[in-house]
N, C-alpha and C. Protein backbone atom coordinates (compact mmCIF):
# COMPACT_ATOMS: atom_id res chain seq x y z
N UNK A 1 5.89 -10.92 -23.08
CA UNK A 1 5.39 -11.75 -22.00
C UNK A 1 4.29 -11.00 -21.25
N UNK A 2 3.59 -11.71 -20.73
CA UNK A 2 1.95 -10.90 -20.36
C UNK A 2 2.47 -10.88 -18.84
N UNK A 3 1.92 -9.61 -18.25
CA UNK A 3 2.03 -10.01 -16.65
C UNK A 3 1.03 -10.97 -15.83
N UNK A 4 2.24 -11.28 -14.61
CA UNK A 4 1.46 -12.04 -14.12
C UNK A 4 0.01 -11.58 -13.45
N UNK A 5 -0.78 -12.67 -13.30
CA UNK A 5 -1.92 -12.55 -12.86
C UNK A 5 -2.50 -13.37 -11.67
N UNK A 6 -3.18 -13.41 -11.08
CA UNK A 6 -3.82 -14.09 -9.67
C UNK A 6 -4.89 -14.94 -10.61
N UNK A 7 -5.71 -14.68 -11.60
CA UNK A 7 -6.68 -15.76 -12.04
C UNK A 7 -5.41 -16.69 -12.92
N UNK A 8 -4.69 -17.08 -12.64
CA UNK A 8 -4.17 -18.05 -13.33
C UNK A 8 -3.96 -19.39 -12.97
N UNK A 9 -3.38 -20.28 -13.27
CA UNK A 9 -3.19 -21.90 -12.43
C UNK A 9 -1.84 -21.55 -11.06
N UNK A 10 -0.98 -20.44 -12.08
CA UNK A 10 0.09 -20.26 -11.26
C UNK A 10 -0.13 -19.66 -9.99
N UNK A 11 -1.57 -18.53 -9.72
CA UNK A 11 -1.95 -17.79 -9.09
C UNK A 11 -2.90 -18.95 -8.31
N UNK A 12 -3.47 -20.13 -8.63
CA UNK A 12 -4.45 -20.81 -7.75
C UNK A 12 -3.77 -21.58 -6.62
N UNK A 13 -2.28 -22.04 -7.87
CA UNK A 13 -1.05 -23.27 -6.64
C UNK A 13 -0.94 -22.55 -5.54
N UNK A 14 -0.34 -21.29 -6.16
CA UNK A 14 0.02 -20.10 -4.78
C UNK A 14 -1.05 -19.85 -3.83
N UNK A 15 -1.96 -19.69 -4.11
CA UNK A 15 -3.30 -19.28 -3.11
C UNK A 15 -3.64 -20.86 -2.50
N UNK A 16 -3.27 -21.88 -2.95
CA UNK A 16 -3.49 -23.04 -2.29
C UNK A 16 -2.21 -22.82 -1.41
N UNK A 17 -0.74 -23.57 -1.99
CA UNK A 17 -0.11 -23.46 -0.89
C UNK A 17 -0.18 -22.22 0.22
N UNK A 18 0.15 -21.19 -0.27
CA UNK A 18 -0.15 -20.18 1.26
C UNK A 18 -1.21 -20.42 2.78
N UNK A 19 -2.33 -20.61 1.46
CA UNK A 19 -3.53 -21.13 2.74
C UNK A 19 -3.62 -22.41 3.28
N UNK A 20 -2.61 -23.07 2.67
CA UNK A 20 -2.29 -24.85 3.39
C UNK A 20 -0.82 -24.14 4.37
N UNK A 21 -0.44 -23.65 4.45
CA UNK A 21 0.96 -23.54 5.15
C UNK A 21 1.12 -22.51 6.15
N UNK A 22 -0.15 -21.37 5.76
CA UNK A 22 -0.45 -20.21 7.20
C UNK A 22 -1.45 -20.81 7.94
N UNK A 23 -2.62 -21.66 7.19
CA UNK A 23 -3.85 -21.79 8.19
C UNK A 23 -3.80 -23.54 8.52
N UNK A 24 -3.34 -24.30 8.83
CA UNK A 24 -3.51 -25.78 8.58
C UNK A 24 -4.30 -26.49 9.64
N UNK A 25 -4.80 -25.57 10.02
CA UNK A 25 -6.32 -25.80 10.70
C UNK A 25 -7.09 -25.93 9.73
N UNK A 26 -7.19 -25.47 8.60
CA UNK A 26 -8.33 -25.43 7.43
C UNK A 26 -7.58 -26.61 6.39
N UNK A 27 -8.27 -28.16 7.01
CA UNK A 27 -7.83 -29.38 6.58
C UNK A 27 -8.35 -29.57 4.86
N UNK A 28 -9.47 -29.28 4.81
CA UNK A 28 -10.26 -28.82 3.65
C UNK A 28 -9.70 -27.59 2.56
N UNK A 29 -9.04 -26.53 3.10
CA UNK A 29 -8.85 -26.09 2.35
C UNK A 29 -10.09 -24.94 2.36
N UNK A 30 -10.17 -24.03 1.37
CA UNK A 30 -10.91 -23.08 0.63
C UNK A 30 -12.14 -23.28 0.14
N UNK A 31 -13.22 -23.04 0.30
CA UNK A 31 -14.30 -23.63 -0.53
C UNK A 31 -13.90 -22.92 -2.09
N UNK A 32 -15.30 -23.86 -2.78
CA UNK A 32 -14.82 -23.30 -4.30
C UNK A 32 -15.08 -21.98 -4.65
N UNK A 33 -15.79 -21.44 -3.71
CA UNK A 33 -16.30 -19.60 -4.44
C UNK A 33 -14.99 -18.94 -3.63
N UNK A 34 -14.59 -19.25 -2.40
CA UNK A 34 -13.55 -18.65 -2.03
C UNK A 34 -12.73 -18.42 -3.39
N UNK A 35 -11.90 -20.00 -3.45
CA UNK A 35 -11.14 -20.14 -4.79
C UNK A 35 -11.04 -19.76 -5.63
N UNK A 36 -12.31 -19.34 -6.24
CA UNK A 36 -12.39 -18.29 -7.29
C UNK A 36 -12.63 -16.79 -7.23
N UNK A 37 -13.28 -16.22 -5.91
CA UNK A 37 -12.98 -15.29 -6.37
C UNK A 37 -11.86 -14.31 -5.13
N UNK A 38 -11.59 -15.12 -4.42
CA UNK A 38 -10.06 -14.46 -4.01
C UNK A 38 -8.78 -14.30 -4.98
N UNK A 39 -8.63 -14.82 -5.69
CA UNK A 39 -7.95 -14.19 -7.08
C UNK A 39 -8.30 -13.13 -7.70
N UNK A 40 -9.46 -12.97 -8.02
CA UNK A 40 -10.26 -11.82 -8.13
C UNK A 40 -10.08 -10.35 -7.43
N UNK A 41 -10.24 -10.39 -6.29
CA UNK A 41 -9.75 -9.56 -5.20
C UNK A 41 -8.05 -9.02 -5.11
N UNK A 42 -7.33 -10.34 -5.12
CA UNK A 42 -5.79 -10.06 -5.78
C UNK A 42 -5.52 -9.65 -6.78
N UNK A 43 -6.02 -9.41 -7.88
CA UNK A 43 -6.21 -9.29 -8.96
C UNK A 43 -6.99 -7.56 -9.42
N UNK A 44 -7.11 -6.87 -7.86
CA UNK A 44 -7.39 -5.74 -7.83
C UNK A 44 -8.92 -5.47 -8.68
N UNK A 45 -9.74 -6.30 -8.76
CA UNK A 45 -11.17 -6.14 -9.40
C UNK A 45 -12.30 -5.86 -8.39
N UNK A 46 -12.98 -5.64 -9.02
CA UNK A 46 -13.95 -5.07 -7.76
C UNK A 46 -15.29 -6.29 -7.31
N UNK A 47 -15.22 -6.69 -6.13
CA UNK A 47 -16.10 -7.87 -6.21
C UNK A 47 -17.06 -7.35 -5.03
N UNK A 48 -18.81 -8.23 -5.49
CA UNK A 48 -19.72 -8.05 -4.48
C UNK A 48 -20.03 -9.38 -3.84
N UNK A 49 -19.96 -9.64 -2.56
CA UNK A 49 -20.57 -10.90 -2.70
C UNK A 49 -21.46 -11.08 -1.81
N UNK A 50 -22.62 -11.88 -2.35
CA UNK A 50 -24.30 -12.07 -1.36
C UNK A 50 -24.11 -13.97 -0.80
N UNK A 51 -23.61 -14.15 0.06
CA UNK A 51 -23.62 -15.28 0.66
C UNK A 51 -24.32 -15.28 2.15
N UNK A 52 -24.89 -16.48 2.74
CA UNK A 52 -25.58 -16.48 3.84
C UNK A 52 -24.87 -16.09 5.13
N UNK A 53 -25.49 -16.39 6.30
CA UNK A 53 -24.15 -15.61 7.53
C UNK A 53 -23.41 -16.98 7.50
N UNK A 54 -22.05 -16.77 7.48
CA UNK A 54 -21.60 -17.70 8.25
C UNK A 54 -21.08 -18.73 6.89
N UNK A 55 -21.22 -17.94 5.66
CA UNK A 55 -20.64 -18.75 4.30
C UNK A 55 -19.03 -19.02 3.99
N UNK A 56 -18.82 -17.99 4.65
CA UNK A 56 -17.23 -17.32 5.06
C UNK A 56 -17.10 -16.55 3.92
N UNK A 57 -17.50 -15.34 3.78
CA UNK A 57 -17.40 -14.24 3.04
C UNK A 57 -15.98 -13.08 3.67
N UNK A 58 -15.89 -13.44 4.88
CA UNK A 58 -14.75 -12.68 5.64
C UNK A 58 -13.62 -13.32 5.04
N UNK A 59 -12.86 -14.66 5.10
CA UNK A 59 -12.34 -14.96 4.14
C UNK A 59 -11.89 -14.19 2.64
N UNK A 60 -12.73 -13.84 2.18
CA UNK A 60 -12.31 -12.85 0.85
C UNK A 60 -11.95 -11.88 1.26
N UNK A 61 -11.62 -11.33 2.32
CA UNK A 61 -10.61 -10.02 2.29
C UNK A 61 -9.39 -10.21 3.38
N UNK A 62 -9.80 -11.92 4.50
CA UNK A 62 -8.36 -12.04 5.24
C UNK A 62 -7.56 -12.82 4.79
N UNK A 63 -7.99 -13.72 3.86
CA UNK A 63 -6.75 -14.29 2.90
C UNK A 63 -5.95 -13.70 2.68
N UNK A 64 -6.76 -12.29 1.68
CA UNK A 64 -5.15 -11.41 0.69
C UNK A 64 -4.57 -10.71 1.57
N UNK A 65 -5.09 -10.49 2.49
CA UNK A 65 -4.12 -9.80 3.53
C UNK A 65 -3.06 -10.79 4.38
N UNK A 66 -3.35 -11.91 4.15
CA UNK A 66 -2.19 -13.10 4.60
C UNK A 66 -1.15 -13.12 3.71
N UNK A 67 -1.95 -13.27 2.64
CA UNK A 67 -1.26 -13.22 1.52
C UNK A 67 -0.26 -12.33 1.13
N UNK A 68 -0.51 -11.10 1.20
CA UNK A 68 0.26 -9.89 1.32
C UNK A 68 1.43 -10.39 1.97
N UNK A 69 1.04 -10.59 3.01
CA UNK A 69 2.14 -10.71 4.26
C UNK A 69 3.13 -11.73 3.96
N UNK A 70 2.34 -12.50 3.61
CA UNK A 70 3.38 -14.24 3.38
C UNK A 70 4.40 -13.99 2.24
N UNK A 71 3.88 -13.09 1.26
CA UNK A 71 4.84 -12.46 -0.28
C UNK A 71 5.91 -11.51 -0.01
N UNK A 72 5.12 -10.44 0.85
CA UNK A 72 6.14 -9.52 0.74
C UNK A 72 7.17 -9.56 2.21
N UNK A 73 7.41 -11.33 2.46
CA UNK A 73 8.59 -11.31 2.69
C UNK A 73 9.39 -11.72 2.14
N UNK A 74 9.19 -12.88 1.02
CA UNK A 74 10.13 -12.71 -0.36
C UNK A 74 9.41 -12.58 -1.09
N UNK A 75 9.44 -11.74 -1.83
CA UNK A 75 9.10 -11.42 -3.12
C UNK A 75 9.09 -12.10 -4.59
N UNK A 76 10.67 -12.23 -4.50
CA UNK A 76 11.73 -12.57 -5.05
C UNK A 76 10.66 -14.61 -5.86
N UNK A 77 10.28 -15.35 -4.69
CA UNK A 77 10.19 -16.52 -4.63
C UNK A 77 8.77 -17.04 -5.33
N UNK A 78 7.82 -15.58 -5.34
CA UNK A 78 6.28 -15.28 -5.88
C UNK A 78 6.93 -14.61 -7.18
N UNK A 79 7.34 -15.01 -8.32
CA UNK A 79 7.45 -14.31 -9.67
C UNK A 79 6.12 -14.38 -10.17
N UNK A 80 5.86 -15.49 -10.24
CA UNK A 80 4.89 -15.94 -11.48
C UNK A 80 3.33 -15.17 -10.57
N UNK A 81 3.43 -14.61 -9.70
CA UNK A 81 2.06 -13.78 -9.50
C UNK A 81 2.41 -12.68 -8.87
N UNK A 82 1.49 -11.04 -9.21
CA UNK A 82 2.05 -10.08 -8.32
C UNK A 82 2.10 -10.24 -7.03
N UNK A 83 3.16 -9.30 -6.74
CA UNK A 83 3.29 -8.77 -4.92
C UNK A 83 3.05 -7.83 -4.93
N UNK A 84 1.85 -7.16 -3.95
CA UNK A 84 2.00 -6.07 -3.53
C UNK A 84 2.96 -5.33 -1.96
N UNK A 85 3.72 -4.57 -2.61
CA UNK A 85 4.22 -4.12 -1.32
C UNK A 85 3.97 -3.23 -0.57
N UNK A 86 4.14 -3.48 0.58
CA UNK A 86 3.68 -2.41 1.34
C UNK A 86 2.40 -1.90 1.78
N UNK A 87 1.44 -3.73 1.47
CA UNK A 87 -0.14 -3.63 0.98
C UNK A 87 -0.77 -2.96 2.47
N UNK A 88 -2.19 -2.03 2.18
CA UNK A 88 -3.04 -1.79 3.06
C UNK A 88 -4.35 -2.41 2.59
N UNK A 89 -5.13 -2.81 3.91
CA UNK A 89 -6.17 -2.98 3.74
C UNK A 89 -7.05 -2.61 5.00
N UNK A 90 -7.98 -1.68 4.36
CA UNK A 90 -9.57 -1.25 5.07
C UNK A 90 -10.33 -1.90 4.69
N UNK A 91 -11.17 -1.99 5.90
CA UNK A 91 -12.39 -2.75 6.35
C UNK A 91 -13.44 -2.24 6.69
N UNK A 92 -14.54 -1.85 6.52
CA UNK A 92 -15.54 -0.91 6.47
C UNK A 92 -16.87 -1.24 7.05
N UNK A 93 -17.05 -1.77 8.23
CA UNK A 93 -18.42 -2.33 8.69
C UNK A 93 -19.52 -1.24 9.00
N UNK A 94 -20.84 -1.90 8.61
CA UNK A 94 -21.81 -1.49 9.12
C UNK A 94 -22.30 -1.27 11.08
N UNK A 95 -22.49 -0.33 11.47
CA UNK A 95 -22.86 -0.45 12.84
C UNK A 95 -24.63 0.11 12.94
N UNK A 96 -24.70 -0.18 14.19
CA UNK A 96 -26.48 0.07 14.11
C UNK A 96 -26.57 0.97 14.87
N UNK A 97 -27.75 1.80 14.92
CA UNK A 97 -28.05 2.95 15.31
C UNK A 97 -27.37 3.94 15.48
């Protein structure tokens, strides 16, 4: 059996429900580049992304950190995609002068 993965259908339901059930302010949902490549990111790959201000590029790194959170309180209930436990995440901004 192959492990699970975040680019999968099983990995997209999950990344839908989570972000319909933590954020439900976001009536819409995810745009489609979110969608694709926040799996990506879960999925521990290395991603660049060039979008305009305000595309929601922040999104691709506060999802999986919801995400994180929302899993590794059961674990158990997320089979069909990894959990990371005990996840960290850095954030690394540019400042001026």
């Amino acid at each position: 059996m192959s492990q699970p993965r975040w680019i999968s259908q099983e990995g997209t339901d999950t990344l839908n429900h989570v972000v319909s059930a933590r954020i439900p302010q976001w009536e819409l949902g995810l745009w489609d580049f979110q969608r694709e490549w926040i799996p990506l990111v879960l999925d521990c790959q290395n991603l660049v992304a060039f979008t305009a201000t305000g595309d929601g590029k922040s999104v691709l790194f506060l999802v999986p950190i919801l995400i994180h959170l929302k899993l590794s309180t059961n674990p158990l209930q997320y089979t069909q995609v990894p959990v990371q436990h005990q996840a960290v995440a850095m954030v690394i901004t540019p400042t001026r002068g």
